[in-house]
Protein backbone atom coordinates (compact mmCIF):
# COMPACT_ATOMS: atom_id res chain seq x y z
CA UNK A 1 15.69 22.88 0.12
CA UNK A 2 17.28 19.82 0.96
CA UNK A 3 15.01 16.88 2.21
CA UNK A 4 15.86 13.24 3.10
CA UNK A 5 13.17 10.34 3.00
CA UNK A 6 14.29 7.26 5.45
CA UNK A 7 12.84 3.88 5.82
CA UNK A 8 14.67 1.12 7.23
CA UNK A 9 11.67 -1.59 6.70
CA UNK A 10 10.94 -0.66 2.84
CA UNK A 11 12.10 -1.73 -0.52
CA UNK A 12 14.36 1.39 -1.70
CA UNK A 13 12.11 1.63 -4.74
CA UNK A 14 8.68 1.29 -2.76
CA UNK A 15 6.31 2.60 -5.00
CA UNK A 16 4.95 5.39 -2.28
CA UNK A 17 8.48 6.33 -0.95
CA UNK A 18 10.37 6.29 -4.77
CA UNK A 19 8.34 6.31 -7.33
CA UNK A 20 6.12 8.99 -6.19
CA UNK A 21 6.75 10.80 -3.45
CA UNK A 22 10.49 11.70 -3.81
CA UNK A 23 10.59 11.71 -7.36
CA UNK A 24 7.43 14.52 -6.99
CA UNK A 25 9.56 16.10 -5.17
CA UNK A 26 12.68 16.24 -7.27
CA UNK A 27 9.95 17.25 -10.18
CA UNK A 28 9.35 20.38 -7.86
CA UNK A 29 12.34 21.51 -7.26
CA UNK A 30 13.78 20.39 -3.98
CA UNK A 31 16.68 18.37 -3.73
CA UNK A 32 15.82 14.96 -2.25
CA UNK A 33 17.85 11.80 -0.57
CA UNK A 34 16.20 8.47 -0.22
CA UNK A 35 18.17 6.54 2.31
CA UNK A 36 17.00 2.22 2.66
CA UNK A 37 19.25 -0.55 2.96
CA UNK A 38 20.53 -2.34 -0.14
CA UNK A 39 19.60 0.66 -1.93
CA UNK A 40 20.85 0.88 -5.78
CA UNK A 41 22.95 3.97 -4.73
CA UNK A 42 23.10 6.66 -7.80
CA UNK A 43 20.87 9.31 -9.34
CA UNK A 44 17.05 7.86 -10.29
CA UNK A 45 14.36 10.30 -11.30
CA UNK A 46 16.58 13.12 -9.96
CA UNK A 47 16.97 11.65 -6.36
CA UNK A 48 19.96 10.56 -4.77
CA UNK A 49 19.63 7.13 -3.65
CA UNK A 50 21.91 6.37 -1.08
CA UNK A 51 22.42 2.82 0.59
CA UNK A 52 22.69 2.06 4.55
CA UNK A 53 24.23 -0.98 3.61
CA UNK A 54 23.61 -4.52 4.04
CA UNK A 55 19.57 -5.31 5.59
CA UNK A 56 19.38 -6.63 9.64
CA UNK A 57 19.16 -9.98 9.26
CA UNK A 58 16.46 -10.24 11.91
CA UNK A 59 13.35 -8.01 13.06
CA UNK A 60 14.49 -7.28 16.02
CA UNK A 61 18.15 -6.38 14.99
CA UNK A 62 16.23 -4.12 12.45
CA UNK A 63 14.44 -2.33 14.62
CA UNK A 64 16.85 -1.65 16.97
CA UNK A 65 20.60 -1.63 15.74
CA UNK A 66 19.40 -1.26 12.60
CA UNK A 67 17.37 1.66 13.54
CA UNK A 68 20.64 3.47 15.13
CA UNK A 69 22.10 3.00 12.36
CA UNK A 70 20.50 4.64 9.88
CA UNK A 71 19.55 7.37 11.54
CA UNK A 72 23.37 8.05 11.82
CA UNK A 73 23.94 7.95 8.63
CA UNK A 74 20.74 10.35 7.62
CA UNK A 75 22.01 12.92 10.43
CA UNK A 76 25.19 12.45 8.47
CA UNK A 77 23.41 13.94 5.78
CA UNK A 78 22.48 17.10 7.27
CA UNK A 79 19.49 17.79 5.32
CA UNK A 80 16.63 20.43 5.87
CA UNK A 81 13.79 17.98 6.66
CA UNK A 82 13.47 14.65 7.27
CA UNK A 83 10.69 12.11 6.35
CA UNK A 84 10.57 8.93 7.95
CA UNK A 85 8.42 5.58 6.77
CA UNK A 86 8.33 3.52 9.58
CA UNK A 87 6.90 3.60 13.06
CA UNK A 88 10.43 1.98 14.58
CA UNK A 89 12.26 5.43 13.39
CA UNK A 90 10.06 7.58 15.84
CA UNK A 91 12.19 6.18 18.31
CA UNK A 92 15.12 8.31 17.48
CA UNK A 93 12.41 11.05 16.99
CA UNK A 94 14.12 13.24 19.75
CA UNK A 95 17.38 13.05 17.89
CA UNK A 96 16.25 15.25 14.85
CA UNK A 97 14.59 17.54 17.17
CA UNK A 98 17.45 18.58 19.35
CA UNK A 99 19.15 18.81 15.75
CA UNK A 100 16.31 21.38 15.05
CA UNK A 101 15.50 19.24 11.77
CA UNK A 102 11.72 19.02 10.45
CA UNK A 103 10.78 15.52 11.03
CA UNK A 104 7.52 14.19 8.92
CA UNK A 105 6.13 10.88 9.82
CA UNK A 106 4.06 9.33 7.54
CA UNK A 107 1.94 6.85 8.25
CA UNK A 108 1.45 4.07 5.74
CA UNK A 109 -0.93 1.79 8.07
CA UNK A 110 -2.90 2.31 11.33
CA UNK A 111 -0.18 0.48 13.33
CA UNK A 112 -1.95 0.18 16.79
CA UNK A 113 -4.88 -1.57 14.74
CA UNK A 114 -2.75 -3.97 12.19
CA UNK A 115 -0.59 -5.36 15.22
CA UNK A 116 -4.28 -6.93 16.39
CA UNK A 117 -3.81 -9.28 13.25
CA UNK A 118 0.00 -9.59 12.70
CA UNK A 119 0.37 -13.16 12.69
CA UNK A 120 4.02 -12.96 13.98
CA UNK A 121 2.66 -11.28 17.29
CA UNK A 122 1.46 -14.13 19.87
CA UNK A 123 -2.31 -13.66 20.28
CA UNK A 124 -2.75 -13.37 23.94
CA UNK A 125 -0.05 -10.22 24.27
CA UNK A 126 -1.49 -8.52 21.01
CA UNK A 127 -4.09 -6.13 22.52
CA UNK A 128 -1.41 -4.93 25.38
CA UNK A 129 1.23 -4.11 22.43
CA UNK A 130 -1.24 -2.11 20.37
CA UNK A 131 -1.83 -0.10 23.41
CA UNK A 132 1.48 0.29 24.63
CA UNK A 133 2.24 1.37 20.61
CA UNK A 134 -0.55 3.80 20.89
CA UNK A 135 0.55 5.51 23.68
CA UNK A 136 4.22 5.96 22.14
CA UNK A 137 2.57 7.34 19.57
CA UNK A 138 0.79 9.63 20.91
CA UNK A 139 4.11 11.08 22.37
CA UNK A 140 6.08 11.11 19.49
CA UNK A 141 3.89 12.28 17.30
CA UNK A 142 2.71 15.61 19.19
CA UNK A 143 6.43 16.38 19.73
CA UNK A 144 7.42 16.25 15.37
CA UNK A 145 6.89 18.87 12.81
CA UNK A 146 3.70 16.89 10.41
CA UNK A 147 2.67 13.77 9.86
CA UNK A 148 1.43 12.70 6.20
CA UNK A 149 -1.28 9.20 6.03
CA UNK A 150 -2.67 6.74 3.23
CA UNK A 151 -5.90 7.60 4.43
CA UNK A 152 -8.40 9.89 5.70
CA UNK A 153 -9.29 7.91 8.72
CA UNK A 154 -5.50 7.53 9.67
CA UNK A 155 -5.31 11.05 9.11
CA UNK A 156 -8.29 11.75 11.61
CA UNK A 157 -6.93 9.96 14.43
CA UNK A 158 -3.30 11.76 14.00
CA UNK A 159 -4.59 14.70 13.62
CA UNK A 160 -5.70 14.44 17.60
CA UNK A 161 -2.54 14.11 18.50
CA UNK A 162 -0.71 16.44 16.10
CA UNK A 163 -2.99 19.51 14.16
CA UNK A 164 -0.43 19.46 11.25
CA UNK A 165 -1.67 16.46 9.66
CA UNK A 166 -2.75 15.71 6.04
CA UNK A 167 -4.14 12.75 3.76
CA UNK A 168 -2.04 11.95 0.74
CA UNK A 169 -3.82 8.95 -0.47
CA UNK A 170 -1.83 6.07 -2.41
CA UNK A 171 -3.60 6.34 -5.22
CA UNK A 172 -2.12 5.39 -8.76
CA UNK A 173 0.17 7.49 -10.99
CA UNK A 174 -1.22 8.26 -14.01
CA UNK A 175 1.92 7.33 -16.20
CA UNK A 176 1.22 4.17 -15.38
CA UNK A 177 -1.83 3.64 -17.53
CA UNK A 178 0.96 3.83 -20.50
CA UNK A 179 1.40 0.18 -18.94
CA UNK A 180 -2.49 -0.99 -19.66
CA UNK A 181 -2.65 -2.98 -22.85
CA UNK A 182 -5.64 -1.71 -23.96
CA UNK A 183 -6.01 -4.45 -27.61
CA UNK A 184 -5.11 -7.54 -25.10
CA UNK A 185 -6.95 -10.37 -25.31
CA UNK A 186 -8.83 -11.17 -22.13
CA UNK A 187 -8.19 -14.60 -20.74
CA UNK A 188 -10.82 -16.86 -18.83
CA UNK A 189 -9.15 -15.38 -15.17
CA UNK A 190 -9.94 -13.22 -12.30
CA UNK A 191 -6.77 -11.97 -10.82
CA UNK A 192 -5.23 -11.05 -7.66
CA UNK A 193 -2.60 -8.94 -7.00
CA UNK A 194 -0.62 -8.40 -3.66
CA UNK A 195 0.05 -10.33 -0.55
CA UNK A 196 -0.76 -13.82 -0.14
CA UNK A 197 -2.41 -13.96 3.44
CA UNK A 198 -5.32 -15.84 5.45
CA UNK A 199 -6.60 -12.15 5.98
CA UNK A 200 -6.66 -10.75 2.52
CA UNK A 201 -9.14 -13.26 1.32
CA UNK A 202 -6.81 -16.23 0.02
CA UNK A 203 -8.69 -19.24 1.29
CA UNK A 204 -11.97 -17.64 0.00
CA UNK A 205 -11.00 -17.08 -3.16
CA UNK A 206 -9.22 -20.54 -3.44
CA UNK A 207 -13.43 -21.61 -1.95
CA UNK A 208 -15.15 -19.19 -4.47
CA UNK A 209 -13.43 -20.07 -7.77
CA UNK A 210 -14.66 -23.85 -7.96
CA UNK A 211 -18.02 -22.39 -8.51
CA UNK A 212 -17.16 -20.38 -11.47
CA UNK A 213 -15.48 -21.59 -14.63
CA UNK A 214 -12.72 -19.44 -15.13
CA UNK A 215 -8.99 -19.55 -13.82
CA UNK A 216 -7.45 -17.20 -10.91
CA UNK A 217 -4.56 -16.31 -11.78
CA UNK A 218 -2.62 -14.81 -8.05
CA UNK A 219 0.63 -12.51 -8.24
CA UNK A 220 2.40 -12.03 -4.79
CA UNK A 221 4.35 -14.15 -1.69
CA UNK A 222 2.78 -15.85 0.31
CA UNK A 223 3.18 -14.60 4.14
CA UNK A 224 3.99 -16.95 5.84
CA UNK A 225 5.64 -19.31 3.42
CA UNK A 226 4.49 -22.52 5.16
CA UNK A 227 1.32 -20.86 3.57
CA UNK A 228 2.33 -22.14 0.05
CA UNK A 229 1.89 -25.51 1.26
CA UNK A 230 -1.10 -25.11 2.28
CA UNK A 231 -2.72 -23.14 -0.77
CA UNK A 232 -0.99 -25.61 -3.23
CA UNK A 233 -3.14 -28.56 -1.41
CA UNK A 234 -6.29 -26.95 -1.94
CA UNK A 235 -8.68 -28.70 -3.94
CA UNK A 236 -8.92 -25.60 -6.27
CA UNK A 237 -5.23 -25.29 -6.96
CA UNK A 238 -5.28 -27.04 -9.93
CA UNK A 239 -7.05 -24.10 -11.43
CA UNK A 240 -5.04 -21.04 -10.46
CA UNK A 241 -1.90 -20.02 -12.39
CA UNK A 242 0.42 -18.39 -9.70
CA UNK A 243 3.06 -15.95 -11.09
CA UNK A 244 5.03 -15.25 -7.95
CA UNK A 245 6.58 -11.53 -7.76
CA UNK A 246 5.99 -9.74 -10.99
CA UNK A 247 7.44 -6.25 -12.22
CA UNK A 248 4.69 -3.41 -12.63
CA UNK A 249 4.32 -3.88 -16.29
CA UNK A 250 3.29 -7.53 -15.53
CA UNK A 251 1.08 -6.55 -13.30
CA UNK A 252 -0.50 -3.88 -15.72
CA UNK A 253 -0.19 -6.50 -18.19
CA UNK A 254 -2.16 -9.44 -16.03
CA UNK A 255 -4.74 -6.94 -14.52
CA UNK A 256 -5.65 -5.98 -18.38
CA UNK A 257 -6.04 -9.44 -19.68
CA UNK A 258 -8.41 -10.33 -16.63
CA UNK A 259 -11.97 -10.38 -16.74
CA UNK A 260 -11.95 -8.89 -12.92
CA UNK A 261 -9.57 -7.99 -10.09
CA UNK A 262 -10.10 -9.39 -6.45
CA UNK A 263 -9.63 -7.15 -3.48
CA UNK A 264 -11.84 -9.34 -0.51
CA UNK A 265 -9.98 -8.68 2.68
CA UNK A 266 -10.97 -9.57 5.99
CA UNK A 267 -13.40 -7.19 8.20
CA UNK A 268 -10.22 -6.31 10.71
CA UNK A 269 -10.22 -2.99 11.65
CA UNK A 270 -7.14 -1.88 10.04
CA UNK A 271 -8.56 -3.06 6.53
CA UNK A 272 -11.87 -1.57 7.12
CA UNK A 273 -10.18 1.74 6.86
CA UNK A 274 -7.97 1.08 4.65
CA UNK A 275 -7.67 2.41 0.99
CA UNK A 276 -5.82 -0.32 -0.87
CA UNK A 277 -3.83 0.29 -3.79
CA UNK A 278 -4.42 -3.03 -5.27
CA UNK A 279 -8.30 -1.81 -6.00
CA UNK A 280 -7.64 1.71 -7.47
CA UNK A 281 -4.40 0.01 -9.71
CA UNK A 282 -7.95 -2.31 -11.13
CA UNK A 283 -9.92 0.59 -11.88
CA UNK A 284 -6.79 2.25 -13.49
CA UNK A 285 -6.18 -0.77 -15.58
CA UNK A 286 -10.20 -0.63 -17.08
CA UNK A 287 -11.31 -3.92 -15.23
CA UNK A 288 -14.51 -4.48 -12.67
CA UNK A 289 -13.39 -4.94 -9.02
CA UNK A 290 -14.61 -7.24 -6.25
CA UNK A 291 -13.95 -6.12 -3.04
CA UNK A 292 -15.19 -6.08 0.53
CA UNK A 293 -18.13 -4.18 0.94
CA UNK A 294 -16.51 -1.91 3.45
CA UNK A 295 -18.04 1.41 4.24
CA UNK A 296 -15.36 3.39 3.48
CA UNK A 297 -14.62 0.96 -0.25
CA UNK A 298 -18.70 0.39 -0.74
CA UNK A 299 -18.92 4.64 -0.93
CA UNK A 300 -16.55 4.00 -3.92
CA UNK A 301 -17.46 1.65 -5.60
CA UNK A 302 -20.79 2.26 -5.65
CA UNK A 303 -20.89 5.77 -6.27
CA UNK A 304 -18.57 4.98 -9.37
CA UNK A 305 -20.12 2.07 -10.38
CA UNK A 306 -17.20 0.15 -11.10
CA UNK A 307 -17.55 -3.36 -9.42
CA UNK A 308 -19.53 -5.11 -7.01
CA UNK A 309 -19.16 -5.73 -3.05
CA UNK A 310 -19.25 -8.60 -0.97
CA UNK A 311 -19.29 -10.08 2.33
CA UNK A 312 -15.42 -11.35 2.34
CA UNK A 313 -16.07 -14.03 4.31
CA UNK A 314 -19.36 -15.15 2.14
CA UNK A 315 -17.74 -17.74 -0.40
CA UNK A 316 -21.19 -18.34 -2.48
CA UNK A 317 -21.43 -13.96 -2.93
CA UNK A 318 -17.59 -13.52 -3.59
CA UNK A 319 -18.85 -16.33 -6.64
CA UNK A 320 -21.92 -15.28 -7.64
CA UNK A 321 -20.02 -11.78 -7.72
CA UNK A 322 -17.51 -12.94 -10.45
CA UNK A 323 -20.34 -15.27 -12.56
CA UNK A 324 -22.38 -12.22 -13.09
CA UNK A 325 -19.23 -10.31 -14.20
CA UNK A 326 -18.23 -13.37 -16.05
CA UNK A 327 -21.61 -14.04 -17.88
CA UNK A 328 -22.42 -10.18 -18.06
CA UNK A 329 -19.11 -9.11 -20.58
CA UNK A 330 -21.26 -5.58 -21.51
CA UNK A 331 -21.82 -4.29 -18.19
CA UNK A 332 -18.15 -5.78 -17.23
CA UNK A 333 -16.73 -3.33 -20.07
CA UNK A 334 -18.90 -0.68 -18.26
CA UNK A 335 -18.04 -1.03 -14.71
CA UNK A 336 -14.01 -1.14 -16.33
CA UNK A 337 -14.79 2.01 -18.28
CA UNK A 338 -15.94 3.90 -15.45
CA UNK A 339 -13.35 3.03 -13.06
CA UNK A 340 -11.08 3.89 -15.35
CA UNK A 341 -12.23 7.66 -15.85
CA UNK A 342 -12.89 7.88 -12.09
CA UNK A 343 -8.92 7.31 -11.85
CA UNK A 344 -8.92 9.87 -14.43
CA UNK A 345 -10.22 12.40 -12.75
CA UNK A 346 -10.08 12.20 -8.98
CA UNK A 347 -7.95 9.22 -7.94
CA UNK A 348 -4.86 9.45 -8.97
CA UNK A 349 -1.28 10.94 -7.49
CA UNK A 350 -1.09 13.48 -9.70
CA UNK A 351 -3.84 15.23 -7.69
CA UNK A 352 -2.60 14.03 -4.15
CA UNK A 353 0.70 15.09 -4.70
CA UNK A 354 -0.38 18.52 -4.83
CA UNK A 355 -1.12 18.36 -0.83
CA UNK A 356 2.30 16.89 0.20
CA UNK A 357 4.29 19.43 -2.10
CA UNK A 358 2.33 22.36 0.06
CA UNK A 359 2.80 20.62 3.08
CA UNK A 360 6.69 20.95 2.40
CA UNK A 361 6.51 24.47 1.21
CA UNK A 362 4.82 25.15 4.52
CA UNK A 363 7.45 23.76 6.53
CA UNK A 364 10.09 25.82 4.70
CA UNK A 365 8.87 29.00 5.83
């Protein structure tokens, strides 16, 4: 069977899109095309990468030529299903059903709830946009073939709107942990690894670490970039090492040689039921986490006892949270083992790549 994964916002080799859904399945036998924009065009891990060509140069050229573009070129293609990454393609959703194509949506974020916080979004219109986006979705969605989330709570709410919906959480591959340095030295750091936003905790932990006597050490862009500016005038700057964008085994590499990884993003809706990568790639890489003491992230964390959780927005608890892991280095080699063999055994892609590989089978009968 022929299938084609599209995104015309993403990275060609986005870890979710590449690295492990379409190279799962290539490993299972299907033949698969991952179409992006200033794609490295040629065979990787048995999937034909094919480029649309040179990126929009603006979001809204992007999301609408851009978006008529691509889909051209996929339709071009003429593959068996089709599995889209970004809420902008639905619009063409029609197109591959008059085609008589499978269409898959999967759905990375809870869109109508992250547009609340986009910072790009003027604040006074934001509530009347994540409506208006809910209700598109809600048409689009009941009309396609599946939908696939990051989550389980996504996967509730679309599977209201469409029954053929499943959860194939973004959890880490386990080939990965080939990348943890398990002999390297620790260094006096707490590390963070992602994007560098108000929301996901950067002022806080810029606040927190003058109370404890270690370095941060932060790998990521900062969003927006007048951001930077503001971070590097901080009076704690002087005692974070920032690494910009790193490659994956720098990031194994830096999450291994910390004494703890940072995950303390604001109580917004979307983050609340959210299941960030960032904190499962920690507990893959043997280290405590700190993170938001979320329901849905406490229920982890505390039922593997593998880090502590705090009130994001409390600067003296996200401290006192990284002194005790700091001055506790036995029960910090503890809460690192057991995240580690959690990852082991339940979260990992290995085991969620099971559900989308049925979900395709399904389709193709």
């Amino acid at each position: 069977m022929k299938v084609c994964h599209i995104t015309s916002a993403h990275s060609w080799d986005d870890v979710r899109i590449f690295r492990k859904e379409c190279t799962s399945l290539a490993q299972n036998g299907f033949e698969v095309y991952l179409l992006a924009y200033e794609a490295d065009e040629g065979r990787r891990n048995g999937v034909h990468v094919v480029s649309a060509g040179k990126r929009p140069l603006s979001r809204f050229s992007r999301m609408y030529s851009g978006v008529n573009h691509i889909v051209r070129l996929a339709l071009e293609l003429d593959v068996d299903i089709y599995h889209i990454h970004d809420p902008e393609l639905l619009r063409k959703s029609s197109v591959f059903i008059k085609k008589g194509k499978k269409l898959i949506y999967d759905a990375h974020e809870d869109l109508p709830e992250q547009i609340k916080s986009k910072h790009w979004i003027p604040l006074y219109i934001r509530n009347s946009i994540s409506y208006f986006v809910q209700f598109f979705l809600n048409f689009t969605i009941s009309r396609i073939s599946a939908t696939v989330s990051a989550t389980p709570i996504i996967q509730q709410k679309l599977k209201k709107i469409n029954p053929n919906s499943i959860n194939v959480s973004n959890f880490p591959l386990l080939e990965e942990l080939d990348f943890v340095e398990q002999d390297l030295v620790k260094k006096n750091a707490f590390c963070y690894v992602g994007g560098l936003f108000i929301t996901r905790g950067l002022i806080e932990m810029l606040d927190a670490i003058r109370h404890v006597d270690s370095k941060l050490c932060l790998a990521g862009k900062f969003s927006p970039e007048s951001l930077e500016t503001e971070a590097k005038n901080h009076k704690s700057w002087n005692k974070v090492e920032y690494l910009g964008f790193i490659n994956r085994k720098e990031v194994y590499e830096l999450m291994s040689s910390s004494i703890a990884g940072l995950v303390i993003l604001h109580p917004t809706q979307s983050y609340r039921d959210s299941l960030p990568i960032k904190m499962f790639e920690y507990m893959s890489a043997g280290i405590p986490v700190i993170c938001s003491d979320f329901e849905l992230w406490k229920s982890i964390v505390e039922q593997e006892k593998c880090g502590i959780c705090v009130n994001p927005m409390n600067t003296d608890e996200i401290a006192a949270a990284m002194n005790f892991i700091k001055n506790n280095p036995d029960k910090a080699i503890l809460m690192g083992k057991n995240g580690k063999d959690s990852i082991l055994k339940k979260y990992n892609w290995n085991i969620e790549s099971k559900k989308m590989i049925a979900l395709y089978h399904s389709l193709s009968n």
